[in-house]
C-alpha atoms as a PDB file:
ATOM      1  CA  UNK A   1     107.075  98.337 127.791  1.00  0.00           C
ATOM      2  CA  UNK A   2     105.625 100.852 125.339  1.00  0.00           C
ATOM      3  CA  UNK A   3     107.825 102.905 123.417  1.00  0.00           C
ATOM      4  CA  UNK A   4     108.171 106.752 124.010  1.00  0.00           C
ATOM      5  CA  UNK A   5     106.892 108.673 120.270  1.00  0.00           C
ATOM      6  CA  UNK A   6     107.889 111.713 119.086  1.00  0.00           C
ATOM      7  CA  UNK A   7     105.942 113.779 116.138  1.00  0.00           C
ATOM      8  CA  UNK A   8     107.540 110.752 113.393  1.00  0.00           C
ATOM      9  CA  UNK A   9     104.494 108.785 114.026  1.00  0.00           C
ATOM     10  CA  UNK A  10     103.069 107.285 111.190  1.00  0.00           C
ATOM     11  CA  UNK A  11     105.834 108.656 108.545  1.00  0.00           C
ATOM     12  CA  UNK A  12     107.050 107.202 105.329  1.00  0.00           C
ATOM     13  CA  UNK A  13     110.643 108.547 104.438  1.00  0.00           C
ATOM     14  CA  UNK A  14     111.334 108.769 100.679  1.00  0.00           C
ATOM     15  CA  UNK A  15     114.923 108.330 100.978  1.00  0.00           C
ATOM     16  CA  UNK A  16     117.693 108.663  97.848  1.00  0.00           C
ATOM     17  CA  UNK A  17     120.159 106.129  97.528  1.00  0.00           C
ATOM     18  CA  UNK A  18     123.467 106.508  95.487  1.00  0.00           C
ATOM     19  CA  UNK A  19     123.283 105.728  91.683  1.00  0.00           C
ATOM     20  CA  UNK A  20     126.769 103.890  91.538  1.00  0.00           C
ATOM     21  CA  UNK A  21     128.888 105.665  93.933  1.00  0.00           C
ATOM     22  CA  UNK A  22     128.955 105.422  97.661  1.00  0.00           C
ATOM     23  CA  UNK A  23     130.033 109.021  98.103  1.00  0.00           C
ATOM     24  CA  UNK A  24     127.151 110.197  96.992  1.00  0.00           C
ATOM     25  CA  UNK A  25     124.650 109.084  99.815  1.00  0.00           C
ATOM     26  CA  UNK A  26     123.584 112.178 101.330  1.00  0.00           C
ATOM     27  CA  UNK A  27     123.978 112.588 105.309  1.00  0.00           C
ATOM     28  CA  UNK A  28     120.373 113.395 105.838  1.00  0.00           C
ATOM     29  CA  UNK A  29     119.968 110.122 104.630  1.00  0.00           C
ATOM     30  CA  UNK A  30     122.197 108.145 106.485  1.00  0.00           C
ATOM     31  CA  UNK A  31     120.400 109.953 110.080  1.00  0.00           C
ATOM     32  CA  UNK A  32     117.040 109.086 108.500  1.00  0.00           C
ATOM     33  CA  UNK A  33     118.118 105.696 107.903  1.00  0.00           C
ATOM     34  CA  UNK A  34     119.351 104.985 111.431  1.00  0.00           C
ATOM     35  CA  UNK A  35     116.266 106.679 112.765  1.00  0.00           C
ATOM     36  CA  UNK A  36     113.354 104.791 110.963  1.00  0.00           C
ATOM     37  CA  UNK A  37     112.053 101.930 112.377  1.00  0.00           C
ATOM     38  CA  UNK A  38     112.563  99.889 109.210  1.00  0.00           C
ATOM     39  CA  UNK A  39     113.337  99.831 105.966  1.00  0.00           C
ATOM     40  CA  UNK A  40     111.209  98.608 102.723  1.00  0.00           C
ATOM     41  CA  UNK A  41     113.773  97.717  99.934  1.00  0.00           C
ATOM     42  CA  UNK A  42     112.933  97.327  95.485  1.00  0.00           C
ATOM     43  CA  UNK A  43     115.211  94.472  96.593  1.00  0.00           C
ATOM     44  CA  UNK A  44     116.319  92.804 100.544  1.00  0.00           C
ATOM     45  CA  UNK A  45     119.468  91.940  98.824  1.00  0.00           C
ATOM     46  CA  UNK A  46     120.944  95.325  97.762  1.00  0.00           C
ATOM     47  CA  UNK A  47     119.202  97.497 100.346  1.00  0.00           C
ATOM     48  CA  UNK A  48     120.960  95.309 102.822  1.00  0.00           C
ATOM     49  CA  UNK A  49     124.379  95.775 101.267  1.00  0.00           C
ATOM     50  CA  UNK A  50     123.825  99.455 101.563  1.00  0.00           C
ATOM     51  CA  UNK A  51     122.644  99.059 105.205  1.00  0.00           C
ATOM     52  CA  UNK A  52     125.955  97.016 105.509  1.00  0.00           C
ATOM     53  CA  UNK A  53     128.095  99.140 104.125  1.00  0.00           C
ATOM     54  CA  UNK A  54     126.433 101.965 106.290  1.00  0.00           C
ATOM     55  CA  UNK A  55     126.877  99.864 109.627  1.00  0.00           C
ATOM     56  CA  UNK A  56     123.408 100.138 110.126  1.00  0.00           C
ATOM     57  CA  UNK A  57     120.957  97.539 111.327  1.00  0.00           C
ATOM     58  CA  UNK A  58     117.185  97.773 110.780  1.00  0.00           C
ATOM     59  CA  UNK A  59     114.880  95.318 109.188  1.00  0.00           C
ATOM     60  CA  UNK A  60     114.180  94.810 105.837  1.00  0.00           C
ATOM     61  CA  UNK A  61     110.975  94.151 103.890  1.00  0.00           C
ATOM     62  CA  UNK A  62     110.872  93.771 100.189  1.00  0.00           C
ATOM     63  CA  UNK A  63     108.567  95.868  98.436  1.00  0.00           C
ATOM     64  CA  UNK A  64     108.741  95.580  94.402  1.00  0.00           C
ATOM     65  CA  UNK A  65     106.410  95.861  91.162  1.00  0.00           C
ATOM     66  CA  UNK A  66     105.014  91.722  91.783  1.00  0.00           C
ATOM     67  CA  UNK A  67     104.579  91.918  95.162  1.00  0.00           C
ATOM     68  CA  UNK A  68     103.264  95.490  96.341  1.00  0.00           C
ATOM     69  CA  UNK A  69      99.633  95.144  96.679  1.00  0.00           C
ATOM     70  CA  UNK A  70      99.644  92.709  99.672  1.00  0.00           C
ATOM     71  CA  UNK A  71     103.336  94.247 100.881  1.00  0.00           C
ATOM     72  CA  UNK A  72     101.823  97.836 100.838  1.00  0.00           C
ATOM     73  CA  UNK A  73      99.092  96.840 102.961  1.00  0.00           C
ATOM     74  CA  UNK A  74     101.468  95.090 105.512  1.00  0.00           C
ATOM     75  CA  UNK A  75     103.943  98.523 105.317  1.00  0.00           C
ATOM     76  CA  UNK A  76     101.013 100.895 105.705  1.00  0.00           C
ATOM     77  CA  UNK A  77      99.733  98.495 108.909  1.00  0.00           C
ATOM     78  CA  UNK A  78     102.808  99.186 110.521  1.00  0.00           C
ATOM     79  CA  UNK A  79     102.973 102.727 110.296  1.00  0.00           C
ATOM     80  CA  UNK A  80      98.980 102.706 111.458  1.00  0.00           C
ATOM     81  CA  UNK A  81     100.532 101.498 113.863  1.00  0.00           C
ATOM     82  CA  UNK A  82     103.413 103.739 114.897  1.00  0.00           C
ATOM     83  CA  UNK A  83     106.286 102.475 112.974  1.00  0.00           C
ATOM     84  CA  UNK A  84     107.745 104.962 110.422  1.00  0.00           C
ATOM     85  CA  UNK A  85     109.416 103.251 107.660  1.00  0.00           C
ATOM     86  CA  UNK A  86     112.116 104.007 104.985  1.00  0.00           C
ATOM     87  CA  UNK A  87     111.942 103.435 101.785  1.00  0.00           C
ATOM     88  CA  UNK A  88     114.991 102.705  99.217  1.00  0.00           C
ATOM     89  CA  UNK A  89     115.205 101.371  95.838  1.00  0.00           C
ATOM     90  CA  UNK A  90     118.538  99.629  94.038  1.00  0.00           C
ATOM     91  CA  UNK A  91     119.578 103.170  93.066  1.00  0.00           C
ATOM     92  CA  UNK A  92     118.196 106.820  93.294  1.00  0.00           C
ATOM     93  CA  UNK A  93     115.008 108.432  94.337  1.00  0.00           C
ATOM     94  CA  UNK A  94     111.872 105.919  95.343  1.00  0.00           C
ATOM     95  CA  UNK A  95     108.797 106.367  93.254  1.00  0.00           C
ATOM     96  CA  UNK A  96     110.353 107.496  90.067  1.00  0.00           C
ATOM     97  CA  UNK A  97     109.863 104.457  88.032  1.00  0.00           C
ATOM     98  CA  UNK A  98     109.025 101.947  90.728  1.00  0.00           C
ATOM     99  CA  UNK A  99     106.091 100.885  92.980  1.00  0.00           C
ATOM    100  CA  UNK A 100     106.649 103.002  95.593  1.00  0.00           C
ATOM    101  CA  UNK A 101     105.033 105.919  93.621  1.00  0.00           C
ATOM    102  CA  UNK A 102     101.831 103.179  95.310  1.00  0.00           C
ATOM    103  CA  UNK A 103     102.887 103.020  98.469  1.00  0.00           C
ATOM    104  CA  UNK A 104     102.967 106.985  98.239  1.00  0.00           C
ATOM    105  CA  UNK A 105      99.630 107.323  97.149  1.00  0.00           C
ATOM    106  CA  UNK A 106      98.001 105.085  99.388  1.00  0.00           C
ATOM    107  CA  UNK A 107     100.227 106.937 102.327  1.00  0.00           C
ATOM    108  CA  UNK A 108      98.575 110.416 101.005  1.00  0.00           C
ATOM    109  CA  UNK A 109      95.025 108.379 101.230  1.00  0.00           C
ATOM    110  CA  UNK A 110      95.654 106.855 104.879  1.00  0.00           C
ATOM    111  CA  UNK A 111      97.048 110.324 106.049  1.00  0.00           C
ATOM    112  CA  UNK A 112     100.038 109.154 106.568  1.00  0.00           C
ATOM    113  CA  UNK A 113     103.304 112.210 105.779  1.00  0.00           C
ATOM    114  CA  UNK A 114     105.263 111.346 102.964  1.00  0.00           C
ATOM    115  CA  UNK A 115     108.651 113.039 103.854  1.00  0.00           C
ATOM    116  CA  UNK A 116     111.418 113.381 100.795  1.00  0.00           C
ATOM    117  CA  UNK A 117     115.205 112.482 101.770  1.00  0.00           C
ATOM    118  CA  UNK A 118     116.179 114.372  98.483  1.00  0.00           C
ATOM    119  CA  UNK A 119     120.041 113.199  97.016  1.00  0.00           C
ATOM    120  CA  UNK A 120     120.883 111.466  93.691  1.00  0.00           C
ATOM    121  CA  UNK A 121     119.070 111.658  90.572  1.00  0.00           C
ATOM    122  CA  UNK A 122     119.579 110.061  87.554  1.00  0.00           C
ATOM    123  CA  UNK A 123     118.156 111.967  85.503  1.00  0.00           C
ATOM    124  CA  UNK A 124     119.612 115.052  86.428  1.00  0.00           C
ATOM    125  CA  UNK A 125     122.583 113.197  86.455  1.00  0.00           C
ATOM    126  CA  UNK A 126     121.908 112.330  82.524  1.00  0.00           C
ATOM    127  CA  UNK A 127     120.993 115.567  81.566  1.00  0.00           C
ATOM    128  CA  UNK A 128     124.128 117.488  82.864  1.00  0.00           C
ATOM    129  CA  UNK A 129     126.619 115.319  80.820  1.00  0.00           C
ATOM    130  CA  UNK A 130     124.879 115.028  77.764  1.00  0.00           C
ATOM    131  CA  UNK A 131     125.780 118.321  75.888  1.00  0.00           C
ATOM    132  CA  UNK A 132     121.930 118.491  75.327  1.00  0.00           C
ATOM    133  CA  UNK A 133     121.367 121.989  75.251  1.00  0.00           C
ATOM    134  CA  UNK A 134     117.685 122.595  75.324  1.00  0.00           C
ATOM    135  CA  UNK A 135     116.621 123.908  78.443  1.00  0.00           C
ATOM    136  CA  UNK A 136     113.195 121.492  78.496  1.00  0.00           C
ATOM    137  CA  UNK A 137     113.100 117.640  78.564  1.00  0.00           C
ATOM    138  CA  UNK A 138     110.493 114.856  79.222  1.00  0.00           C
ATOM    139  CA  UNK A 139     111.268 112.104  81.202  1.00  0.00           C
ATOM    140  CA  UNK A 140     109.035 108.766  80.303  1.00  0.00           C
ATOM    141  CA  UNK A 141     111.045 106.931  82.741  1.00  0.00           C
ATOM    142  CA  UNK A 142     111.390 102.895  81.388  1.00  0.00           C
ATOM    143  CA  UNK A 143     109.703 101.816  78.498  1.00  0.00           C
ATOM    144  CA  UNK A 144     106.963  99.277  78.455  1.00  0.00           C
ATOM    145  CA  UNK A 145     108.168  95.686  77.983  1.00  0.00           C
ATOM    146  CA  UNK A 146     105.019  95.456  75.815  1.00  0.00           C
ATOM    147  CA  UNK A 147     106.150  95.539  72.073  1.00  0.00           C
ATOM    148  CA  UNK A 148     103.071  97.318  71.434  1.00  0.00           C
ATOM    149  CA  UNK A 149     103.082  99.640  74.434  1.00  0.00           C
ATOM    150  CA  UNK A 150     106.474 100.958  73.326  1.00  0.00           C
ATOM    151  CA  UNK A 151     105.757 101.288  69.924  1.00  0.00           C
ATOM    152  CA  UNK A 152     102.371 103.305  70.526  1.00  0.00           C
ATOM    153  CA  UNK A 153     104.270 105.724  73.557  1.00  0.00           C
ATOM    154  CA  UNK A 154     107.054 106.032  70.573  1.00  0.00           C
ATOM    155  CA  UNK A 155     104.681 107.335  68.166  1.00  0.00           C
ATOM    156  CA  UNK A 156     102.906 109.675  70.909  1.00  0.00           C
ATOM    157  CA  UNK A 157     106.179 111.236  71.534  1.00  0.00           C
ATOM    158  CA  UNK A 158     107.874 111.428  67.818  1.00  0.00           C
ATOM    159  CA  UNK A 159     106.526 115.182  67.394  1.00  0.00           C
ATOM    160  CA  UNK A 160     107.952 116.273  70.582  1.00  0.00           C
ATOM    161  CA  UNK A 161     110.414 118.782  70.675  1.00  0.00           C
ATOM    162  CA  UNK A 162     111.920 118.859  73.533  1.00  0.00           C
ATOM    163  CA  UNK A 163     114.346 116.447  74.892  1.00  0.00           C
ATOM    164  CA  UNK A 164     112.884 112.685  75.772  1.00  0.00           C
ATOM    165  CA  UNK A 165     114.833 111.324  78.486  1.00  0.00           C
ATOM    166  CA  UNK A 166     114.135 107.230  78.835  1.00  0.00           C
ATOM    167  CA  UNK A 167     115.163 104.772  81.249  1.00  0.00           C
ATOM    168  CA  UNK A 168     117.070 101.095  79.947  1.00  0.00           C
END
């Protein structure tokens, strides 16, 4: 029997996850969660804890940095297909320095929506409690595990004067 579709054809859901503290999950995120027809996780493991902990069941497909090229193509088949799909990572917003900023781009290329599920936000987070007062700030996200990389995005960034906000 073929399912009845509403206008969430073919959707990805960008959805924020909490950055350490339950409480913080949004509610728009917790209705977006229950309403996707799956859910592609940095990591099965913790994304199913938070499903858990939710009392929500949907399946889970990994999706990380070794094993999104032939993962993204399987995701993006499915919502071809009809499916729409959420996607988490361990902690805060999907695509900020992770893979799914691929999965997003080859969504945008398929014409499939990209919808945000806005909440937590490390960075933000990081800024408000640091006492930094400069209204402007960079964020390079993680550094390269590359000894070189690091050094040479180091050097680019030594004149900068604004604030440089990096993940660890």
């Amino acid at each position: 029997r073929k399912r009845q579709r509403d206008n969430s054809d073919n959707m990805l859901y960008i959805i924020s996850t909490p950055i350490g503290n339950m409480g913080d999950i949004s509610q728009r995120a917790i209705e977006t969660l229950k309403a996707v027809d799956f859910v592609a996780a940095e990591d099965t493991r913790v994304g199913g804890k938070l499903l858990m902990l939710l009392g929500i069941k949907k399946p889970l497909v990994s999706y990380f940095e070794h094993n999104k090229s032939y993962k993204g193509d399987a995701i993006i088949k499915r919502m071809e297909n009809g499916e729409t799909c959420g996607l988490i990572t361990d902690a805060g917003t999907p695509a900020v320095s992770d893979p799914g900023a691929s999965l997003v781009a080859e969504c945008h290329e398929k014409g499939i929506k990209v919808v945000p599920i806005p909440g937590c936000c490390a960075v933000a987070a990081a800024i408000s409690v640091s006492g930094l007062t400069n209204k402007k700030f960079i964020f390079e996200g993680f550094l390269s595990e590359s000894k070189k990389d690091r050094v040479d995005t180091l050097e680019e960034l030594k004149t900068q004067k604004r604030d440089i906000v990096f993940y660890s």
